[in-house]
N, C-alpha and C. Protein backbone atom coordinates (compact mmCIF):
# COMPACT_ATOMS: atom_id res chain seq x y z
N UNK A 1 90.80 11.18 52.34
CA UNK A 1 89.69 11.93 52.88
C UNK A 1 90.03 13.41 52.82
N UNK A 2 89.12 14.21 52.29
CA UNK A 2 89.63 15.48 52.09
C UNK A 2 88.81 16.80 52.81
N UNK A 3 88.67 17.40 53.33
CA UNK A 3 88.07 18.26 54.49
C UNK A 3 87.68 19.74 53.80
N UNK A 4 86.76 20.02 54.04
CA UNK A 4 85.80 20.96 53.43
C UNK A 4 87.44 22.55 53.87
N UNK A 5 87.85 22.35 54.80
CA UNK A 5 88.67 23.51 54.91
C UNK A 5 90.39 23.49 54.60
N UNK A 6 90.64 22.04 54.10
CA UNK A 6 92.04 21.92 53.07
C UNK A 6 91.26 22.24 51.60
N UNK A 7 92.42 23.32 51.15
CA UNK A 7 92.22 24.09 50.30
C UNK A 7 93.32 23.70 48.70
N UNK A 8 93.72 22.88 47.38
CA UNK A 8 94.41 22.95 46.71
C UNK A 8 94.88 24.32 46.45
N UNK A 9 96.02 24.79 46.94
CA UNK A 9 96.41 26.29 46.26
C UNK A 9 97.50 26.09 44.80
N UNK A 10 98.44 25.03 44.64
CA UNK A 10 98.91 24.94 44.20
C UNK A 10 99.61 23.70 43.82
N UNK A 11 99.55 23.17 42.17
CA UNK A 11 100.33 22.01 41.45
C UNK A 11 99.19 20.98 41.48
N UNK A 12 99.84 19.58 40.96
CA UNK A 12 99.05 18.24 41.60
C UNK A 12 98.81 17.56 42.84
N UNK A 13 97.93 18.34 43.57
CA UNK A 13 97.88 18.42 45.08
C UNK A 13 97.58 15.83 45.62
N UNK A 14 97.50 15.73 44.35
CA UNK A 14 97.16 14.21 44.71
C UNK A 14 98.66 13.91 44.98
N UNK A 15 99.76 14.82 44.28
CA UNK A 15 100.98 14.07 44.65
C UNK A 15 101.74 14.96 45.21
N UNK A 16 102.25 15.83 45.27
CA UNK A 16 103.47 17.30 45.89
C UNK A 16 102.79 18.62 45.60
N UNK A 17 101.99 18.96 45.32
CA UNK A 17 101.48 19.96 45.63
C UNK A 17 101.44 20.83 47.03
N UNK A 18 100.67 22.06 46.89
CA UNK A 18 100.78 22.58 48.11
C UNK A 18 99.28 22.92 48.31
N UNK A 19 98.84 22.76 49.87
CA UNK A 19 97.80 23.27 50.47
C UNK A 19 97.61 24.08 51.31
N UNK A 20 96.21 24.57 51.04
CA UNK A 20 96.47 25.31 52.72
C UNK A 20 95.22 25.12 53.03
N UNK A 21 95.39 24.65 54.62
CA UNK A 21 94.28 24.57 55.55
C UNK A 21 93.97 26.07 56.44
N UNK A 22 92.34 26.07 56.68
CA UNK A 22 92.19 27.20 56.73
C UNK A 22 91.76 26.82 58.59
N UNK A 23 91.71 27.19 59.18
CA UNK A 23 90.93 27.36 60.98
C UNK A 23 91.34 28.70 61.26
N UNK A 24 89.66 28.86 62.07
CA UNK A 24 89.80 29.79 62.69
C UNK A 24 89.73 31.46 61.92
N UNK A 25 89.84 31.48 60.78
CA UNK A 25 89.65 32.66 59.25
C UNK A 25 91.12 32.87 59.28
N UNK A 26 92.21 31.66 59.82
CA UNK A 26 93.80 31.82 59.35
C UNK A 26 94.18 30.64 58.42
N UNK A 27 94.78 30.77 57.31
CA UNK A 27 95.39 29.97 56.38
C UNK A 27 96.82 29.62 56.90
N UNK A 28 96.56 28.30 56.47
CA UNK A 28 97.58 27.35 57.28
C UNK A 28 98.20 26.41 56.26
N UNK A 29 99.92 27.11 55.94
CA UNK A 29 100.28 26.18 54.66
C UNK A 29 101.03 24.72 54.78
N UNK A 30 100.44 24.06 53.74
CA UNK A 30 101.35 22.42 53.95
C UNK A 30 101.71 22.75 52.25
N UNK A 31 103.22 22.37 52.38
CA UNK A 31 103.89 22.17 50.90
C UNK A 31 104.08 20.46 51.06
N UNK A 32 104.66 20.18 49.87
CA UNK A 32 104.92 19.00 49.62
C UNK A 32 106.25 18.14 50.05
N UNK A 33 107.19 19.40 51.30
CA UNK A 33 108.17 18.45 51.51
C UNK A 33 107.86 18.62 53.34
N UNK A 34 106.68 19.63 54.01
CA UNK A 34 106.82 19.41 55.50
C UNK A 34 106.45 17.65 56.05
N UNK A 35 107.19 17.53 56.83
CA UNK A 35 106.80 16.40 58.14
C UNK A 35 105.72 16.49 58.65
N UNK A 36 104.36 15.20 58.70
CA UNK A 36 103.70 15.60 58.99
C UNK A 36 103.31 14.47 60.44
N UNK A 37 102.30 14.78 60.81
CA UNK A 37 101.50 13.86 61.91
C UNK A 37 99.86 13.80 61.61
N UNK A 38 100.00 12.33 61.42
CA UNK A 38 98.96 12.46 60.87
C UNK A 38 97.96 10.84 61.60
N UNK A 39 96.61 10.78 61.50
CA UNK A 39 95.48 9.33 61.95
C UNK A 39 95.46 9.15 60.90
N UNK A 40 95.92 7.14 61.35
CA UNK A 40 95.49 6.50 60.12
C UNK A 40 94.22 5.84 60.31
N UNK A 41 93.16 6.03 59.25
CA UNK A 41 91.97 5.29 58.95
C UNK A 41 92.25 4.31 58.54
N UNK A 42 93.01 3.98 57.30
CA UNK A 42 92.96 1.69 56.73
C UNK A 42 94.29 2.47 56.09
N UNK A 43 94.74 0.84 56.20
CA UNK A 43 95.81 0.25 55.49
C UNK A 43 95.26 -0.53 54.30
N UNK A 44 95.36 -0.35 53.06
CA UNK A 44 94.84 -1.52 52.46
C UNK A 44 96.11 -2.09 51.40
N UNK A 45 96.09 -3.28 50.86
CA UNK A 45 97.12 -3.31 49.68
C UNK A 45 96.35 -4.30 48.53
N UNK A 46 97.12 -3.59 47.59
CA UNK A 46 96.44 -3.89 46.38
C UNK A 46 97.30 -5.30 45.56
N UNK A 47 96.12 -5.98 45.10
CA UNK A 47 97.14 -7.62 44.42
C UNK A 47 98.07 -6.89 43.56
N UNK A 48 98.99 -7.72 43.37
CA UNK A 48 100.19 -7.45 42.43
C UNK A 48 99.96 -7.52 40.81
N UNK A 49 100.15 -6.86 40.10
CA UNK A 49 99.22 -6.78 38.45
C UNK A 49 100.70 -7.59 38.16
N UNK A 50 99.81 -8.53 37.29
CA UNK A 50 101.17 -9.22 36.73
C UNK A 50 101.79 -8.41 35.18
N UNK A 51 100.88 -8.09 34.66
CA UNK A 51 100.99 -6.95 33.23
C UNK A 51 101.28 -5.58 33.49
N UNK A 52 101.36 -4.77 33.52
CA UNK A 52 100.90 -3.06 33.51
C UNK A 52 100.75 -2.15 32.33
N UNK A 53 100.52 -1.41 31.89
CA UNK A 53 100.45 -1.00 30.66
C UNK A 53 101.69 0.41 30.60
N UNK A 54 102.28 0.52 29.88
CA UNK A 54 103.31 1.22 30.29
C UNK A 54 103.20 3.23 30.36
N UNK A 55 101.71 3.30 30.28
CA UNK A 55 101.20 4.79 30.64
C UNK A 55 100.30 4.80 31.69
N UNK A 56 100.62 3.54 33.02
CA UNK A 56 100.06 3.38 33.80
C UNK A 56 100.84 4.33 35.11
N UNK A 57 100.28 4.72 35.96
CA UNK A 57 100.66 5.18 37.15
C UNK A 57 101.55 4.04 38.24
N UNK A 58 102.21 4.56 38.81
CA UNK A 58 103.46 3.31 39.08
C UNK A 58 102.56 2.57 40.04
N UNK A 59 102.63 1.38 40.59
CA UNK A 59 102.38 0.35 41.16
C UNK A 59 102.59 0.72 42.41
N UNK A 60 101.25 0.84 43.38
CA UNK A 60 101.16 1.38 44.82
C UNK A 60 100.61 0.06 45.45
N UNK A 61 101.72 -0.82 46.22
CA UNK A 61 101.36 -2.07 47.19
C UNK A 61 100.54 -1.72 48.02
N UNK A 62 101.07 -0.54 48.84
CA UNK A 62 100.28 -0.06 49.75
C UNK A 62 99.48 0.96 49.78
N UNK A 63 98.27 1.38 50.25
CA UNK A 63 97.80 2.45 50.35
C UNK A 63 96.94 2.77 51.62
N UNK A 64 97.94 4.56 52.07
CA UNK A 64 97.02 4.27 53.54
C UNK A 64 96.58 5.90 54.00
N UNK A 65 95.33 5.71 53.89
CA UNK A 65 94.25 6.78 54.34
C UNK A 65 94.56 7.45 55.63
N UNK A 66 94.45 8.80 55.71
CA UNK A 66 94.58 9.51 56.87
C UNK A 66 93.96 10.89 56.77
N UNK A 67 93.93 11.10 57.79
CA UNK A 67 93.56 12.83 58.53
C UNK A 67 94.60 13.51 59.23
N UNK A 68 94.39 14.82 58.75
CA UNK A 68 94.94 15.59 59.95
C UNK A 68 94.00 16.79 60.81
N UNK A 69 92.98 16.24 60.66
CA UNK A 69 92.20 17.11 61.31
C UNK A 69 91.61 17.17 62.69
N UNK A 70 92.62 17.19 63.60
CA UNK A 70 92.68 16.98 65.04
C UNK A 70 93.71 17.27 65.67
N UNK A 71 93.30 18.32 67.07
CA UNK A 71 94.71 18.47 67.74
C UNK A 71 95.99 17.44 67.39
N UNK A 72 97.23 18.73 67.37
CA UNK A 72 98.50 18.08 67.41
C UNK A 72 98.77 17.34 65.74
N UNK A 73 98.13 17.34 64.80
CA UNK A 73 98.05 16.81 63.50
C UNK A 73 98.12 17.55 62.76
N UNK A 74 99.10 17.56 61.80
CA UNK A 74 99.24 18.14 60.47
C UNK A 74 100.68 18.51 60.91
N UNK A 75 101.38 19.42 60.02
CA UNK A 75 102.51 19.65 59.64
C UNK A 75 103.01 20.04 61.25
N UNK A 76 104.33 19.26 61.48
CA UNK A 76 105.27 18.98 62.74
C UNK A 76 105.69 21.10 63.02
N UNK A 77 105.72 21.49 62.26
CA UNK A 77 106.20 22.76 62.18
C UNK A 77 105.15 23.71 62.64
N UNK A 78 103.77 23.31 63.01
CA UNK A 78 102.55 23.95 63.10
C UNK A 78 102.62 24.12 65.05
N UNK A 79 103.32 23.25 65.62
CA UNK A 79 103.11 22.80 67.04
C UNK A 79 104.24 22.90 67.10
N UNK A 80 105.31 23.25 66.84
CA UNK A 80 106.75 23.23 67.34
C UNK A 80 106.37 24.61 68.43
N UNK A 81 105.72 25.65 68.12
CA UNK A 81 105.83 26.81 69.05
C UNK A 81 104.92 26.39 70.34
N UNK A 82 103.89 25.46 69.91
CA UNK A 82 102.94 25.39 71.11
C UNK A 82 103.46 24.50 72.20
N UNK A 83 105.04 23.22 71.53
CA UNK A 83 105.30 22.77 72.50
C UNK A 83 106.02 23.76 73.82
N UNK A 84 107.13 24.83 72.91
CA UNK A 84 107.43 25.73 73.59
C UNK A 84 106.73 26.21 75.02
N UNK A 85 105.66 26.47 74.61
CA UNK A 85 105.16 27.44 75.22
C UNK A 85 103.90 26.52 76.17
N UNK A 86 104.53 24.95 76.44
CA UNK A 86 104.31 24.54 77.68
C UNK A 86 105.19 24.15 78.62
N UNK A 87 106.46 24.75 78.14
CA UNK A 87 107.20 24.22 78.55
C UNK A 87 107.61 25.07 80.04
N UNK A 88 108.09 25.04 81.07
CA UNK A 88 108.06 26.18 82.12
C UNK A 88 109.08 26.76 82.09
């Protein structure tokens, strides 16, 4: 699911690329190696191909949909200061 304000800035954003989410008129970067937190929508898994063709994309059992578009979600590094700063 992809959100009108995650932005592709850079590479093959379907696999390691980098984004940036925008709130608020501030750009907000996710690269391809931060920790994230994220809602999952479905789990689904796909039957096992008994053939593959060998310029096929590798074999994904699982596949599982998410958001980060909700308090406390998206990159762990985004909220590290806000936990701070409830802290007394």
């Amino acid at each position: 699911m992809l959100n009108d304000n995650l932005l592709c800035i850079y590479g093959d954003c379907r696999d390691k690329g980098t984004w940036e989410w925008e709130y608020g008129g501030e750009p907000f970067i996710i690269d391809g190696i931060d920790e994230i937190m994220f809602r999952v929508h479905s789990v689904s898994y796909s039957p096992i191909p008994l053939e593959q063709p060998e310029e096929a994309k590798p074999f994904a059992p699982m596949v599982i949909t998410g958001s980060i578009d909700d308090d406390g979600l998206g990159p762990v590094s985004w909220w590290a200061g806000a936990e701070q700063a409830d802290e007394p």
